[in-house]
N, C-alpha and C. Protein backbone atom coordinates (compact mmCIF):
# COMPACT_ATOMS: atom_id res chain seq x y z
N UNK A 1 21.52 1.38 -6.98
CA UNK A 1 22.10 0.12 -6.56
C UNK A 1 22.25 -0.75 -7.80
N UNK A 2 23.40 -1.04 -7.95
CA UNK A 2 23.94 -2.42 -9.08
C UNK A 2 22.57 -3.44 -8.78
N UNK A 3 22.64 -4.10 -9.90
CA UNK A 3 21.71 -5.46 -10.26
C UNK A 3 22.50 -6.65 -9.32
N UNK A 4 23.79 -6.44 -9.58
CA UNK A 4 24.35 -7.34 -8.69
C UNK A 4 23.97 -7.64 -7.06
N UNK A 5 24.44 -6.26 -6.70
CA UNK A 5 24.00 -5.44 -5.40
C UNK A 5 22.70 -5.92 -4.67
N UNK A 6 21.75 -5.69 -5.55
CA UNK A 6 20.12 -5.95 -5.66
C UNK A 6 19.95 -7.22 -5.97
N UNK A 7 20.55 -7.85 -6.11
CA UNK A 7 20.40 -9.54 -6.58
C UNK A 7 21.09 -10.56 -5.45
N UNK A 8 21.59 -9.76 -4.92
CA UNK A 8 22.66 -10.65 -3.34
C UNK A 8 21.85 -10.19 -2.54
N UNK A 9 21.02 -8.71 -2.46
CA UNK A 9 20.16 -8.41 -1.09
C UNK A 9 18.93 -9.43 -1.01
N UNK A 10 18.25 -9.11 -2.56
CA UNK A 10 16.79 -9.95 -2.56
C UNK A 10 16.83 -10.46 -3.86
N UNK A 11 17.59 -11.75 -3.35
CA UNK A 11 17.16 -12.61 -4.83
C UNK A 11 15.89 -12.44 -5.81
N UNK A 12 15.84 -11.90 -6.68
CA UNK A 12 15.09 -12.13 -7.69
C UNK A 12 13.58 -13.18 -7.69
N UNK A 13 14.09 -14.59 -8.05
CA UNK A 13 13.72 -15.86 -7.61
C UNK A 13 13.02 -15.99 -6.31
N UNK A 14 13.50 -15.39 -5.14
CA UNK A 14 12.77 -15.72 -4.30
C UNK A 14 12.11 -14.65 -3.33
N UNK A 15 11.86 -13.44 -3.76
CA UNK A 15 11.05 -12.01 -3.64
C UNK A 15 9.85 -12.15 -4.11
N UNK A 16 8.98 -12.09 -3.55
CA UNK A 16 7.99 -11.70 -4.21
C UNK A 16 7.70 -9.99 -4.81
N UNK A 17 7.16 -9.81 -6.38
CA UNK A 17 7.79 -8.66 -6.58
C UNK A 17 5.98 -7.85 -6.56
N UNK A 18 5.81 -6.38 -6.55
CA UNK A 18 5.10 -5.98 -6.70
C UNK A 18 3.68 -6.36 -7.25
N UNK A 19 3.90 -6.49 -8.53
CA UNK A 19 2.89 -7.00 -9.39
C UNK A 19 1.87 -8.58 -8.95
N UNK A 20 2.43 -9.25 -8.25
CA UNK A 20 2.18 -10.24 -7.90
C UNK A 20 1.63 -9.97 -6.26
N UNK A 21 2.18 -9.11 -5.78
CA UNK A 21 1.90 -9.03 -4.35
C UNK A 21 1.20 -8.42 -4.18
N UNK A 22 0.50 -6.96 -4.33
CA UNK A 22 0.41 -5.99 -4.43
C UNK A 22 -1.35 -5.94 -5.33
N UNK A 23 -2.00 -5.58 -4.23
CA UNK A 23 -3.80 -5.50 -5.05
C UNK A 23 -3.62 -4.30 -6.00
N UNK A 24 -4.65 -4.37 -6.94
CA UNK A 24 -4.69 -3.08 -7.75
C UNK A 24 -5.61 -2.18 -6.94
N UNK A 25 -5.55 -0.55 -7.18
CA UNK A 25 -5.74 0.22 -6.95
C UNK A 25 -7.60 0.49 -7.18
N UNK A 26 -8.36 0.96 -6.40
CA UNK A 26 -9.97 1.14 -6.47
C UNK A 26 -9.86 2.02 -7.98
N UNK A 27 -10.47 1.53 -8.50
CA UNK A 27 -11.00 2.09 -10.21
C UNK A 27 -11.34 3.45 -9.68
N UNK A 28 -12.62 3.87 -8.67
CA UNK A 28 -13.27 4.88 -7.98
C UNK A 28 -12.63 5.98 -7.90
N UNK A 29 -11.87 5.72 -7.06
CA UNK A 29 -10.84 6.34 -6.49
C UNK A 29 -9.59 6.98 -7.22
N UNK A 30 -8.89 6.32 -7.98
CA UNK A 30 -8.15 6.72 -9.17
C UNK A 30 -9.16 7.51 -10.07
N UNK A 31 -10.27 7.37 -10.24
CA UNK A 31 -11.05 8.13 -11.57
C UNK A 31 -11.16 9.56 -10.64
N UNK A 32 -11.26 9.63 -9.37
CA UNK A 32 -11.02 11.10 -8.62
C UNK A 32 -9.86 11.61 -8.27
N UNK A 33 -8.49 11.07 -9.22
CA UNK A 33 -7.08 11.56 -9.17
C UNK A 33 -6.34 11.15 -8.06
N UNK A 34 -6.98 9.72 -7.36
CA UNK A 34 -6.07 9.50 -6.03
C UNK A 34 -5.02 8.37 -6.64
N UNK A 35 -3.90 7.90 -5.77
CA UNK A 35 -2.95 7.38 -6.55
C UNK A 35 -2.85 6.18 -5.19
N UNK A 36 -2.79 5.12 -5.54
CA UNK A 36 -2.25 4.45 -4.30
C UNK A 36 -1.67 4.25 -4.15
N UNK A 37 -0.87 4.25 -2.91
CA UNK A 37 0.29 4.27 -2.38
C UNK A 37 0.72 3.09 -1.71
N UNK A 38 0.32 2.34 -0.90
CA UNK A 38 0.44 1.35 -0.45
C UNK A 38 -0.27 0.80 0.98
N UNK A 39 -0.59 -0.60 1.20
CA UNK A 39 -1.05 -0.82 2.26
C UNK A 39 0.09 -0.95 3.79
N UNK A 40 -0.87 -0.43 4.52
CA UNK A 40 0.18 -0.27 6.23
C UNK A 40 -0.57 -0.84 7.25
N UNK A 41 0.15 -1.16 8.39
CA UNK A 41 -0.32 -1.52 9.40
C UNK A 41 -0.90 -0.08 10.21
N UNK A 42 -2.26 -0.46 10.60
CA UNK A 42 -3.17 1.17 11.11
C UNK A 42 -1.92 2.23 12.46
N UNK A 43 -0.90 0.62 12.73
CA UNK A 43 0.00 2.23 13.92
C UNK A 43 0.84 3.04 13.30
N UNK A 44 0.89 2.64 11.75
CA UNK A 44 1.66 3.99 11.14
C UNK A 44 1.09 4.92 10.26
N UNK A 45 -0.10 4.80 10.08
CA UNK A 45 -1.14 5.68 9.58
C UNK A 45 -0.99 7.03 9.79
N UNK A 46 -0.80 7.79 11.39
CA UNK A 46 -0.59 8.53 11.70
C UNK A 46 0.63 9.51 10.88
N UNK A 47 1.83 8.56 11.13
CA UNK A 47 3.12 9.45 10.79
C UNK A 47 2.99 9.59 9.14
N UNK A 48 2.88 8.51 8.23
CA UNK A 48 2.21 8.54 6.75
C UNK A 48 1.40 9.96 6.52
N UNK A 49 0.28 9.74 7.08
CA UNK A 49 -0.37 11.37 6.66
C UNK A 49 0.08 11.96 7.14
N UNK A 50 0.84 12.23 8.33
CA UNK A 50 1.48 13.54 8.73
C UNK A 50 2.61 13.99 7.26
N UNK A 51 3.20 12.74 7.26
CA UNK A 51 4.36 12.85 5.83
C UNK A 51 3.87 13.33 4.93
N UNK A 52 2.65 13.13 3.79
CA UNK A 52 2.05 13.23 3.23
C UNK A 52 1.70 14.48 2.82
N UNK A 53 1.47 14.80 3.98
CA UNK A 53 0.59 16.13 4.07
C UNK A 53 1.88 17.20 4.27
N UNK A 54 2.59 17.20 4.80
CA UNK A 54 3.73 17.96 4.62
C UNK A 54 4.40 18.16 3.61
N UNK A 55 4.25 17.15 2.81
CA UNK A 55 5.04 17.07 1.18
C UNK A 55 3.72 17.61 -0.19
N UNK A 56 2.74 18.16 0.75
CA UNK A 56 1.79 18.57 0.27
C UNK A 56 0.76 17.89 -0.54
N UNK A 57 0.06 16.31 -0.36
CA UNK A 57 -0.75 15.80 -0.56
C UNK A 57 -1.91 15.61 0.40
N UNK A 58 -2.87 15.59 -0.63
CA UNK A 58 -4.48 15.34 0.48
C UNK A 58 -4.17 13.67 0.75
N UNK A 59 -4.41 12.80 1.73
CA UNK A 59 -4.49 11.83 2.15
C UNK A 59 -5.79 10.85 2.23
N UNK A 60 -5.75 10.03 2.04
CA UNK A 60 -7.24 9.04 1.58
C UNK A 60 -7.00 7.99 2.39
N UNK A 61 -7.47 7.16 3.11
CA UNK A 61 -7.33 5.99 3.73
C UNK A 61 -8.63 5.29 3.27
N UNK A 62 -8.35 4.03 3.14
CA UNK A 62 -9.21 3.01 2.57
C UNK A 62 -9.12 1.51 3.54
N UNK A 63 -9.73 0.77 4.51
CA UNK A 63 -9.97 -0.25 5.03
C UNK A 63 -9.30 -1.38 4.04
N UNK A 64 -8.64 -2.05 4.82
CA UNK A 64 -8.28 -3.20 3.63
C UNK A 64 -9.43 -4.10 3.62
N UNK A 65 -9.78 -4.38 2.18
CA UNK A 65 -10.94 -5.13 1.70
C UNK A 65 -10.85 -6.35 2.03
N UNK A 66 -11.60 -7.39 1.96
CA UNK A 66 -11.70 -8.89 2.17
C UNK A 66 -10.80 -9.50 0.82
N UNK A 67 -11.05 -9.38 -0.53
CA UNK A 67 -10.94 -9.00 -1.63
C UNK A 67 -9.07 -9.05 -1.82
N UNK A 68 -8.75 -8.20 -0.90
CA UNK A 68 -7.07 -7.81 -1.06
C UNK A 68 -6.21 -8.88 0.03
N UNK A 69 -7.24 -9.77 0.53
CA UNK A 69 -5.86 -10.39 1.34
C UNK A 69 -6.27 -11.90 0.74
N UNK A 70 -4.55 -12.53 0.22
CA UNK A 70 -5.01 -13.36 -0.29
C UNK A 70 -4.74 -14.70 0.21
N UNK A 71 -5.27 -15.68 -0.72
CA UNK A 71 -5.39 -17.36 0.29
C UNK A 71 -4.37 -17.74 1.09
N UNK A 72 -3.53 -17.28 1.19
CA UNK A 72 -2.45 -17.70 2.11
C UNK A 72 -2.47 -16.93 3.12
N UNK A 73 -3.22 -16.03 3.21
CA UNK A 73 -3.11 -15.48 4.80
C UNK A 73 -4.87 -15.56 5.33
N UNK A 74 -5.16 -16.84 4.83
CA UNK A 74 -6.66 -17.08 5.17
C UNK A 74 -6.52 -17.33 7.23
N UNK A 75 -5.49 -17.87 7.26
CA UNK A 75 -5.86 -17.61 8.83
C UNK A 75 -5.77 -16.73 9.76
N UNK A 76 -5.09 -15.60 8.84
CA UNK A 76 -4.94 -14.06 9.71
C UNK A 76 -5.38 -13.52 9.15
N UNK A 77 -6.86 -13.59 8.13
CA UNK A 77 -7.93 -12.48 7.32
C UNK A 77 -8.19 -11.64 8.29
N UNK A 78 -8.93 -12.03 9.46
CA UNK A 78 -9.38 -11.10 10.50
C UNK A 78 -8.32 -10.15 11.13
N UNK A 79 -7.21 -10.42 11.33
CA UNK A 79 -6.34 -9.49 12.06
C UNK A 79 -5.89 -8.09 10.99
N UNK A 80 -5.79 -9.01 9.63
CA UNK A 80 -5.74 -8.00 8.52
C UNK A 80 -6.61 -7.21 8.11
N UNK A 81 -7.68 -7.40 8.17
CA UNK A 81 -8.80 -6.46 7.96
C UNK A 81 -8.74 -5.40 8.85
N UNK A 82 -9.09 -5.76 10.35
CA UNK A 82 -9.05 -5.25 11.17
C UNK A 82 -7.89 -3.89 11.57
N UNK A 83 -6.45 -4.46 11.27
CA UNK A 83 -5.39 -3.87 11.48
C UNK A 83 -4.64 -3.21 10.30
N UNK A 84 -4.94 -3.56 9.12
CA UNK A 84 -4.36 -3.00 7.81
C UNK A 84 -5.14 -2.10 6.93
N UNK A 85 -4.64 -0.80 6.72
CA UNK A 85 -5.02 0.21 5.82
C UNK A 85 -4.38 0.66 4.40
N UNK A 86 -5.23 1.07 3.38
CA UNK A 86 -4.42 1.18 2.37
C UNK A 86 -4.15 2.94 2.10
N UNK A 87 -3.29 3.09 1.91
CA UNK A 87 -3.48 4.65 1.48
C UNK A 87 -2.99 5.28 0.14
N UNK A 88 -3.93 6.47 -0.01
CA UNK A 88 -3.97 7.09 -1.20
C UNK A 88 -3.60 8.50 -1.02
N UNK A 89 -3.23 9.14 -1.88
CA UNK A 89 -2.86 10.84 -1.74
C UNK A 89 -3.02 11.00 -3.33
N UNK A 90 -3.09 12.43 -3.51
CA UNK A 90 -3.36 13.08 -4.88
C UNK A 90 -2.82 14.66 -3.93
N UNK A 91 -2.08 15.21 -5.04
CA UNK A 91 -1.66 16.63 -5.03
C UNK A 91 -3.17 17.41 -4.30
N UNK A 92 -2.22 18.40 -3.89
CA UNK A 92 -3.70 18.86 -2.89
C UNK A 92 -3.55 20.31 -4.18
N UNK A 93 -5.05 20.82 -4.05
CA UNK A 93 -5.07 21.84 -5.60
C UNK A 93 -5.23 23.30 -4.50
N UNK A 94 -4.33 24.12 -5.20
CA UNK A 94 -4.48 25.35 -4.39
C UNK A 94 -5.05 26.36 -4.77
C-alpha cells in the first residue's frame, strides 16, 4: 500500500502506532525463544492457536498483566484483565 494510500486510511497524526501502544514482550519468555505476538480478546484465543499451530508453532498464552493496561483504561482494568490474553508462539522443534 502507497504512503499516500496509508495516510488517507490512518492518519499518521492521529493512530496510535505500535511502539507507543503496544507492552513489551516478558524478558522470560523471549529468553525461552517465544516471540510475542500480540494481545486478544480470550473469544479468539481458540481460532489463534488453532492458526498457529497449523502454520506450525507451539502456542503460549500469557494473562494480561495489571502492568500492560494503561491509565486510560483505568476504568475497564478489570474487564481487561479478566477478558484479554497475550500470545506467544516459537517454531515448534522437530
Amino acid at each position: 500500500m502507497s504512503d499516500f494510500l496509508l495516510d488517507t486510511a490512518l492518519p499518521r497524526k492521529e493512530t496510535p502506532r505500535l511502539s507507543s501502544f503496544e507492552s513489551p514482550p516478558n524478558p522470560a519468555l523471549v529468553a525461552e525463544g517465544w516471540e510475542r505476538r500480540f494481545t486478544v480478546d480470550g473469544r479468539r484465543l481458540k481460532e489463534y492457536t488453532t492458526l498457529y499451530t497449523a502454520l506450525g508453532y507451539e502456542v503460549h498464552i500469557e494473562p494480561l498483566q495489571s502492568a500492560e493496561v494503561g491509565p486510560d483504561c483505568a476504568d475497564c482494568r478489570l474487564i481487561a484483565l479478566l477478558q484479554f490474553s497475550t500470545v506467544y508462539t516459537r517454531k515448534q522443534v522437530k
